[in-house]
Protein backbone atom coordinates (compact mmCIF):
# COMPACT_ATOMS: atom_id res chain seq x y z
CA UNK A 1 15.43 -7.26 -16.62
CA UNK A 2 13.08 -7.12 -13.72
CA UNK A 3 10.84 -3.85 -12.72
CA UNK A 4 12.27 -2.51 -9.45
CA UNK A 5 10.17 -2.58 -6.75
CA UNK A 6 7.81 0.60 -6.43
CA UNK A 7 8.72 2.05 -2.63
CA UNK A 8 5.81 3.61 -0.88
CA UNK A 9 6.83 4.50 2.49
CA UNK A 10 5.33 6.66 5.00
CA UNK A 11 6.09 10.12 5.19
CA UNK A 12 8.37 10.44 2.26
CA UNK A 13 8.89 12.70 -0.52
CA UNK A 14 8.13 11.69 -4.42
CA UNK A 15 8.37 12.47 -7.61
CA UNK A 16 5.57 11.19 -9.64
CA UNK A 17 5.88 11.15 -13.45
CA UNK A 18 3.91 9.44 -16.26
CA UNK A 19 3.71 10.03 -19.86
CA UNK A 20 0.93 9.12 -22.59
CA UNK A 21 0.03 5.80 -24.41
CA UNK A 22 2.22 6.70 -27.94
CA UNK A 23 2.28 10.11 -27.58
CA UNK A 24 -1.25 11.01 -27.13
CA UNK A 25 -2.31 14.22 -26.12
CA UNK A 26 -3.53 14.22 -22.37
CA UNK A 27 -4.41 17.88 -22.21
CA UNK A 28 -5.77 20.03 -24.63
CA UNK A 29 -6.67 23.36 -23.16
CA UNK A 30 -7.17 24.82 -19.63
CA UNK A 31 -10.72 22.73 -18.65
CA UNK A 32 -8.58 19.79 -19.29
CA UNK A 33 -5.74 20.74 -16.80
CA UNK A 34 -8.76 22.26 -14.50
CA UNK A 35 -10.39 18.77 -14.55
CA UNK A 36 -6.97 17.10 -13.88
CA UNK A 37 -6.31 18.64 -10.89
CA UNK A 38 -9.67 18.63 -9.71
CA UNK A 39 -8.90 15.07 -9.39
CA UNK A 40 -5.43 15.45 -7.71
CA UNK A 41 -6.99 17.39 -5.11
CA UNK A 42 -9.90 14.92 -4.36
CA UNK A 43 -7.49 12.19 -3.88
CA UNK A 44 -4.62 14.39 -2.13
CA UNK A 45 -7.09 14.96 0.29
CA UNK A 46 -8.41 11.12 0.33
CA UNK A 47 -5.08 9.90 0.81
CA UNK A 48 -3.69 12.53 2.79
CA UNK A 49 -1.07 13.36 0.70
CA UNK A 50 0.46 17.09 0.67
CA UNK A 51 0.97 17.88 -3.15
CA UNK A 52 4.34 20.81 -3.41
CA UNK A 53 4.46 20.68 -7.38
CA UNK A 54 3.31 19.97 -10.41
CA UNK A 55 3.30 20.53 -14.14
CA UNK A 56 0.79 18.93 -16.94
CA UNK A 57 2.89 19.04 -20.27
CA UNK A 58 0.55 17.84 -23.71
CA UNK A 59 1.85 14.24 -23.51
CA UNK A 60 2.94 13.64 -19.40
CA UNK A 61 2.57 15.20 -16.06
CA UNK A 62 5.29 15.62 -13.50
CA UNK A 63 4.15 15.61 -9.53
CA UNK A 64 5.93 16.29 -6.34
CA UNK A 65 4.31 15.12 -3.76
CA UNK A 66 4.64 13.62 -0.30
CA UNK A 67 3.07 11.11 1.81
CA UNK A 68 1.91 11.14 5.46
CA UNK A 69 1.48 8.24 7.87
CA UNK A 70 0.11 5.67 5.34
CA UNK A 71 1.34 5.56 2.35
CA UNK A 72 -0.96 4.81 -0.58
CA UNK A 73 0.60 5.75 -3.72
CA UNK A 74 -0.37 3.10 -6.31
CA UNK A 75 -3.91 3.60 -5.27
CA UNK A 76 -3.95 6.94 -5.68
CA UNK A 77 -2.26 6.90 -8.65
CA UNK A 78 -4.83 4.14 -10.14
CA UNK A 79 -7.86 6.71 -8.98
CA UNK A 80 -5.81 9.35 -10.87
CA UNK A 81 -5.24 7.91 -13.79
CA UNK A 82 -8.33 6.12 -14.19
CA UNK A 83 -10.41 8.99 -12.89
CA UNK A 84 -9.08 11.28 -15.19
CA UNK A 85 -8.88 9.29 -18.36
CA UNK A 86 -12.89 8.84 -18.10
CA UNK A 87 -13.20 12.51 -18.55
CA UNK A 88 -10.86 13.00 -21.40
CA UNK A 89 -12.15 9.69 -23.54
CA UNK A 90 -15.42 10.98 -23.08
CA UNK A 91 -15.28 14.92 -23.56
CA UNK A 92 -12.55 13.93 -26.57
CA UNK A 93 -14.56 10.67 -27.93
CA UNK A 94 -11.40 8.33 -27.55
CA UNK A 95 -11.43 4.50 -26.25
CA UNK A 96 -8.70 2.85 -24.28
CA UNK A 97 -5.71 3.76 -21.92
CA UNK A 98 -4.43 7.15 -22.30
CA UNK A 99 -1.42 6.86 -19.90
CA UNK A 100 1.02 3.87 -20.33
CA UNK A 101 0.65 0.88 -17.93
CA UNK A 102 3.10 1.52 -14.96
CA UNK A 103 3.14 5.79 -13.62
CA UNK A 104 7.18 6.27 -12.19
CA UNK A 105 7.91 7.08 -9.04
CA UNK A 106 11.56 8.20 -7.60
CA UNK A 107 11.88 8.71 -3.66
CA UNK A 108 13.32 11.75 -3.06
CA UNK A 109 16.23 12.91 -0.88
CA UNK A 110 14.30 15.96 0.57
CA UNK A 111 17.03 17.36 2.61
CA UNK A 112 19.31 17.74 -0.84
CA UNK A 113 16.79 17.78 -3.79
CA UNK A 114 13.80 19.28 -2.54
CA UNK A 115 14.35 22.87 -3.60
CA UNK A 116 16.28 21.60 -7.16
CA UNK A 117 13.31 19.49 -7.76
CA UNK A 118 10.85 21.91 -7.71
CA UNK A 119 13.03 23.72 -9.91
CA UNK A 120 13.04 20.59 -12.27
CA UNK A 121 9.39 20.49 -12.60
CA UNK A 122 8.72 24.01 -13.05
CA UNK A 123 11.23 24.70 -15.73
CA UNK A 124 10.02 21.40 -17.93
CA UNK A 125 7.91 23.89 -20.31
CA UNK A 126 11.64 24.73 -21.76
CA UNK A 127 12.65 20.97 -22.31
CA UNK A 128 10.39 20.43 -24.85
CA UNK A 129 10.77 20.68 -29.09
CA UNK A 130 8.74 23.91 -28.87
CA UNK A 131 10.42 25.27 -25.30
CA UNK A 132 8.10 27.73 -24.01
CA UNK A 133 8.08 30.04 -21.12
CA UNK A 134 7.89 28.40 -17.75
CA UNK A 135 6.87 32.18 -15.92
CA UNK A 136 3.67 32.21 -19.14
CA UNK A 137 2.59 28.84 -18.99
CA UNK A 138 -0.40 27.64 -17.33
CA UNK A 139 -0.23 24.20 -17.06
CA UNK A 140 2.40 23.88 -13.77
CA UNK A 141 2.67 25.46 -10.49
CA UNK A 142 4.98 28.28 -11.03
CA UNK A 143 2.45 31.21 -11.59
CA UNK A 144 1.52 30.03 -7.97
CA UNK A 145 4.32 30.31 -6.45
CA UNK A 146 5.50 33.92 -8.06
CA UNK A 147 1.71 35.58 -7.77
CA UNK A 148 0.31 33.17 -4.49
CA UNK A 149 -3.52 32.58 -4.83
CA UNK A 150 -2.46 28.93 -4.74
CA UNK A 151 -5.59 26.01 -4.16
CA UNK A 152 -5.65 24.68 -1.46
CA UNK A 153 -4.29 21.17 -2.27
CA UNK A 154 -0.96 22.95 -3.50
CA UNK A 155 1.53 23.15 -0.16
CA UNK A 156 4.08 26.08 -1.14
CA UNK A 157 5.07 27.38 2.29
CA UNK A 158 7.34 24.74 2.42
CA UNK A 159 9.30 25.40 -0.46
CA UNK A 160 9.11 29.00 0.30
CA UNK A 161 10.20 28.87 3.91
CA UNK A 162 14.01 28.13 1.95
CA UNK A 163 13.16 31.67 1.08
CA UNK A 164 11.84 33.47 3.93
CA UNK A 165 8.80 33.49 2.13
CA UNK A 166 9.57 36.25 -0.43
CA UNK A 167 8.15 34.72 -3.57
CA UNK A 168 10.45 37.10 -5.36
CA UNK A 169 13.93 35.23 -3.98
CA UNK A 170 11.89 32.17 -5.21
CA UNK A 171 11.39 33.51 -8.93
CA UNK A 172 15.08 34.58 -9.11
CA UNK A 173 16.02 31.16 -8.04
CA UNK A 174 13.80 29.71 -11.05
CA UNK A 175 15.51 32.09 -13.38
CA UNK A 176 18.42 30.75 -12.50
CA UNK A 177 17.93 27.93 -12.87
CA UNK A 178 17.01 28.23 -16.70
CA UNK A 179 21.20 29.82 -16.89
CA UNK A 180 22.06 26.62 -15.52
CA UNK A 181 20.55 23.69 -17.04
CA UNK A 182 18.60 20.85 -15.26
CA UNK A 183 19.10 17.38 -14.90
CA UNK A 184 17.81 14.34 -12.58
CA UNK A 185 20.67 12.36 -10.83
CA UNK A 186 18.81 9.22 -10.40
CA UNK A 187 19.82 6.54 -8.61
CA UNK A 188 19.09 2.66 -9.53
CA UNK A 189 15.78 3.69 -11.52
CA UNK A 190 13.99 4.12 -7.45
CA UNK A 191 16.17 7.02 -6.05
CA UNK A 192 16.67 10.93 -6.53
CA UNK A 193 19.82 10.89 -3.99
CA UNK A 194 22.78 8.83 -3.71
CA UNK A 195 24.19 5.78 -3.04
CA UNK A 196 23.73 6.44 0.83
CA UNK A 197 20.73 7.65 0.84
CA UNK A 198 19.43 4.17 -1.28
CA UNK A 199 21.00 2.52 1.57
CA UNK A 200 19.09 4.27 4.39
CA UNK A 201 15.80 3.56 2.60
CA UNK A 202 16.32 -0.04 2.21
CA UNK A 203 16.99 -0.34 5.53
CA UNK A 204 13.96 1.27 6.80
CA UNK A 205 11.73 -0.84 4.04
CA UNK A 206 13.75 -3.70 5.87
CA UNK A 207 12.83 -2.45 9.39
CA UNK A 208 9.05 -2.23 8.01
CA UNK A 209 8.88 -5.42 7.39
CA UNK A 210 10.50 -7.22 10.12
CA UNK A 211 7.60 -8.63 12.16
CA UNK A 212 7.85 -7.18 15.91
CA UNK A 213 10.01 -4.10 14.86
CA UNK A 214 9.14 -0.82 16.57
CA UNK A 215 8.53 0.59 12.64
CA UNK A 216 6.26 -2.66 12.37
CA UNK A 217 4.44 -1.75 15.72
CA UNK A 218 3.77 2.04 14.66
CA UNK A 219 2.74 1.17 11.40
CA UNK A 220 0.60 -1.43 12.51
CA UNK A 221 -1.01 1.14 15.20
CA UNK A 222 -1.60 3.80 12.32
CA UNK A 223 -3.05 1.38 10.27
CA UNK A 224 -5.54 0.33 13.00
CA UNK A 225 -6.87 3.80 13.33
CA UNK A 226 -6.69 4.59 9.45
CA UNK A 227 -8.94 1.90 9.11
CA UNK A 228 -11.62 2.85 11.85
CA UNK A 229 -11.24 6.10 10.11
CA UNK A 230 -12.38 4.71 7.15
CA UNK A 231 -15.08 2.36 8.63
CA UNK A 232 -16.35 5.23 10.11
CA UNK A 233 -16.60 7.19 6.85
CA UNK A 234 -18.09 4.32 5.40
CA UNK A 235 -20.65 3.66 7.69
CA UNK A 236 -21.69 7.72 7.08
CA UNK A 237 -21.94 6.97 3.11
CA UNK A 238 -24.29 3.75 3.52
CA UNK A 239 -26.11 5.44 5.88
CA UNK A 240 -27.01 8.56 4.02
CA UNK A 241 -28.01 5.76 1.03
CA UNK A 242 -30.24 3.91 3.38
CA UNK A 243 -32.08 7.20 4.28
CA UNK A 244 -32.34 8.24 0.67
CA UNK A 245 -34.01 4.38 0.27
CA UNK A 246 -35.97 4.08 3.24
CA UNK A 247 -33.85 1.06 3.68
CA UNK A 248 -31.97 -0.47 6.91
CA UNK A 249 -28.32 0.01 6.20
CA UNK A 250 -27.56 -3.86 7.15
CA UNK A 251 -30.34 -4.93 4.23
CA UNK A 252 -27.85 -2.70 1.83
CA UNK A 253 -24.32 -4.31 2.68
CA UNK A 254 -25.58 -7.70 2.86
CA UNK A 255 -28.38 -8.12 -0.36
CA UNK A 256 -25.90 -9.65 -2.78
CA UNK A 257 -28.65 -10.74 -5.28
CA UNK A 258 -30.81 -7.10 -4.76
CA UNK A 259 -32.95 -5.68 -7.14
CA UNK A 260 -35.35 -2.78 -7.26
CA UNK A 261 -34.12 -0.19 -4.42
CA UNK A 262 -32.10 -2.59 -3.23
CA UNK A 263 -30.14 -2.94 -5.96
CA UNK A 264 -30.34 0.56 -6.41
CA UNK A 265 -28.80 1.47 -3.21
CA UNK A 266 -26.15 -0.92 -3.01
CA UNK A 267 -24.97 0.55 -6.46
CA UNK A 268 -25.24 3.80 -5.22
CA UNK A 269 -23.51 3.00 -2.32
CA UNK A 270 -20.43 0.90 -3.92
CA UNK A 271 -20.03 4.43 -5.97
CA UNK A 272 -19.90 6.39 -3.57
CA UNK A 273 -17.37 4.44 -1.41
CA UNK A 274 -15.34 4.51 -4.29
CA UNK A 275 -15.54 7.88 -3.62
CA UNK A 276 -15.28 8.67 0.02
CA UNK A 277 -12.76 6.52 1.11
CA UNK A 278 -9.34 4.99 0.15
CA UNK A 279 -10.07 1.73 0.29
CA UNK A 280 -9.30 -0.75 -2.66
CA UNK A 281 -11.80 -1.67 -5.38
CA UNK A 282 -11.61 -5.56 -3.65
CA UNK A 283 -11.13 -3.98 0.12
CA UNK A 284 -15.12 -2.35 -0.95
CA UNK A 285 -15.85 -5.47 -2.53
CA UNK A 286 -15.48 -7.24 1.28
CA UNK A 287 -16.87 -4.43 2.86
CA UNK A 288 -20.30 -4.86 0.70
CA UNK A 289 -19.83 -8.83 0.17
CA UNK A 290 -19.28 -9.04 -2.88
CA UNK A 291 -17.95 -12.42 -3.96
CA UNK A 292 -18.62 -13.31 -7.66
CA UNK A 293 -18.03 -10.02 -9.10
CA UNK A 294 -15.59 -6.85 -9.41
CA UNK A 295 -17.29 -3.89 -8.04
CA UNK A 296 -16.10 -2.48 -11.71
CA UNK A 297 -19.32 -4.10 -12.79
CA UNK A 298 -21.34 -1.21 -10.66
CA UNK A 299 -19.56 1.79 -10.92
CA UNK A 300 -20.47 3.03 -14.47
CA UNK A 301 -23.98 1.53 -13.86
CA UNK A 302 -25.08 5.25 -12.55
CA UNK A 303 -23.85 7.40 -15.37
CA UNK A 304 -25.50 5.07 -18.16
CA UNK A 305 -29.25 5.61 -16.08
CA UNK A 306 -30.45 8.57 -15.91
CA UNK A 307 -32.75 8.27 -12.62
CA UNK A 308 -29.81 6.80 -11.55
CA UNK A 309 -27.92 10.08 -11.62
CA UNK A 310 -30.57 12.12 -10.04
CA UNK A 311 -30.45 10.30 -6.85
CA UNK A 312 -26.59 9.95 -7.27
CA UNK A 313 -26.20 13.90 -7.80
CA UNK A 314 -28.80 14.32 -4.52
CA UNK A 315 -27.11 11.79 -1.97
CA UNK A 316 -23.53 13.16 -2.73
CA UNK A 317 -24.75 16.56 -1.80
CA UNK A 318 -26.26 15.54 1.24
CA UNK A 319 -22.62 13.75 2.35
CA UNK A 320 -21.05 17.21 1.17
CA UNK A 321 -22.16 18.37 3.89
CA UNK A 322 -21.95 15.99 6.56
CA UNK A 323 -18.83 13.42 5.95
């Protein structure tokens, strides 16, 4: 049987799941959920995404997220995922994929299943062979929500605004939730909501994609000035490289067989678009003319040189500060 197709639509509510290769452990203490949402709030604010829940269990991670005016969400995920299973293989001296091959994703109803999903997510501590306390554990969103303090990539007010928001009425309805029992009504493997609400989605992934539409004109227009955005940005990074080199930033996107500084700085600078904007690995690849190569081949060129690093560590806190 065929995968359905992953919907990514703009300004749309998801929830994000994905569980380990064969049960592996994904996080072992509180640096590891620290360093996992480090990551979730780099590329929330990347991709413009406003993140409302989460919670990192030993062997998945559930997220509830939403997306704005271009939608993104396999490349996040792959800078997610990726990202984050660096850091553990390294700090826990594993090799290979950590997460299985293909994250889920279920559109979500907002209007019906917003507040119920939260719910879902922050009560998964309990679903587990040893349940423990959602309101003790550390690893989801909850304590947030009850206590406030919340990062900034975590959006509650929305969630609380159900509740006037008194974080109290919130707790209660948590508690009673755990009375109740929880359970996902999903719909064709793609949809938290029912059979009408599959239909309304459809059609606007069919109004998308009819050429001429007004949804193909505005998301045509949003693209346009995402991607000036993100020329902008990018011009910025190779910039602040070229001034590190002494080097005119034309000499840097267009050296494909560089060496010495050159070389240097067009590695540097393919690392830190990786970083700075949302483009693909082959969108970069164009942007620095790359054309016999993944730009795979750089990226892990600056954490196995040690110079490398230096000016690496130096030039990202100059663009801190400025991009």
């Amino acid at each position: 049987m065929a995968r359905p197709k992953r919907i990514d639509l703009p300004f749309s509510l998801y929830h994000v799941f994905s569980r380990t290769n064969s049960g592996d452990i994904a996080f072992h203490d509180q640096k590891d959920w620290n360093i996992f949402l480090e990551y979730v709030s780099r590329y929330a604010y990347l991709f413009d995404y406003r993140i409302h829940a989460w919670c990192l269990m030993s062997t998945h991670f559930h997220l509830l997220m939403e997306s704005s005016r271009i939608p993104r969400l396999s490349e996040f995920m792959r800078r997610l995922l990726t990202a984050y299973t660096v850091y553990h293989n390294r700090r826990h001296k594993r090799h290979g994929h950590l997460f299985q091959g293909r994250f889920k994703s279920y559109i979500v109803e907002k209007s019906d299943y917003f507040l119920s999903l939260s719910r879902y997510i922050h009560l998964n501590p309990r679903e587990t062979a040893k349940p423990q306390d959602p309101f003790r554990y550390q690893g989801s969103s909850l304590s947030y929500y009850i206590k406030g303090g919340e990062p900034d990539c975590l959006h509650t007010k929305e969630i609380l605004s159900w509740f006037k928001g008194d974080r109290k009425r919130y707790e209660c309805y948590i508690r009673e939730g755990m009375k109740e029992g929880q359970k996902l009504e999903i719909y064709q493997q793609r949809f938290i909501g029912g059979e009408s609400f599959s239909q309304r989605i459809n059609k606007r992934i069919k109004e998308n994609a009819r050429k001429g539409s007004r949804a193909d004109r505005a998301i045509r227009k949003a693209d346009r000035s995402f991607q000036e955005t993100q020329e902008k940005t990018a011009e910025a990074v190779i910039r602040r490289v070229a001034e590190y080199y002494d080097l005119n930033p034309e000499v840097i996107r267009k050296s494909y067989y560089a060496h010495g500084d050159t070389g240097k700085a067009r590695t540097m600078a393919i690392r830190l678009l990786r970083e700075w904007v949302s483009w693909t690995g082959k969108e970069i690849g164009q942007y620095m003319g790359i054309k016999r190569k993944s730009i795979y081949d750089y990226l892990n060129m600056i954490d196995r040189n040690v110079d490398l690093r230096k000016d690496y560590d130096q030039i990202r806190k100059v663009l801190k500060g400025s991009v």
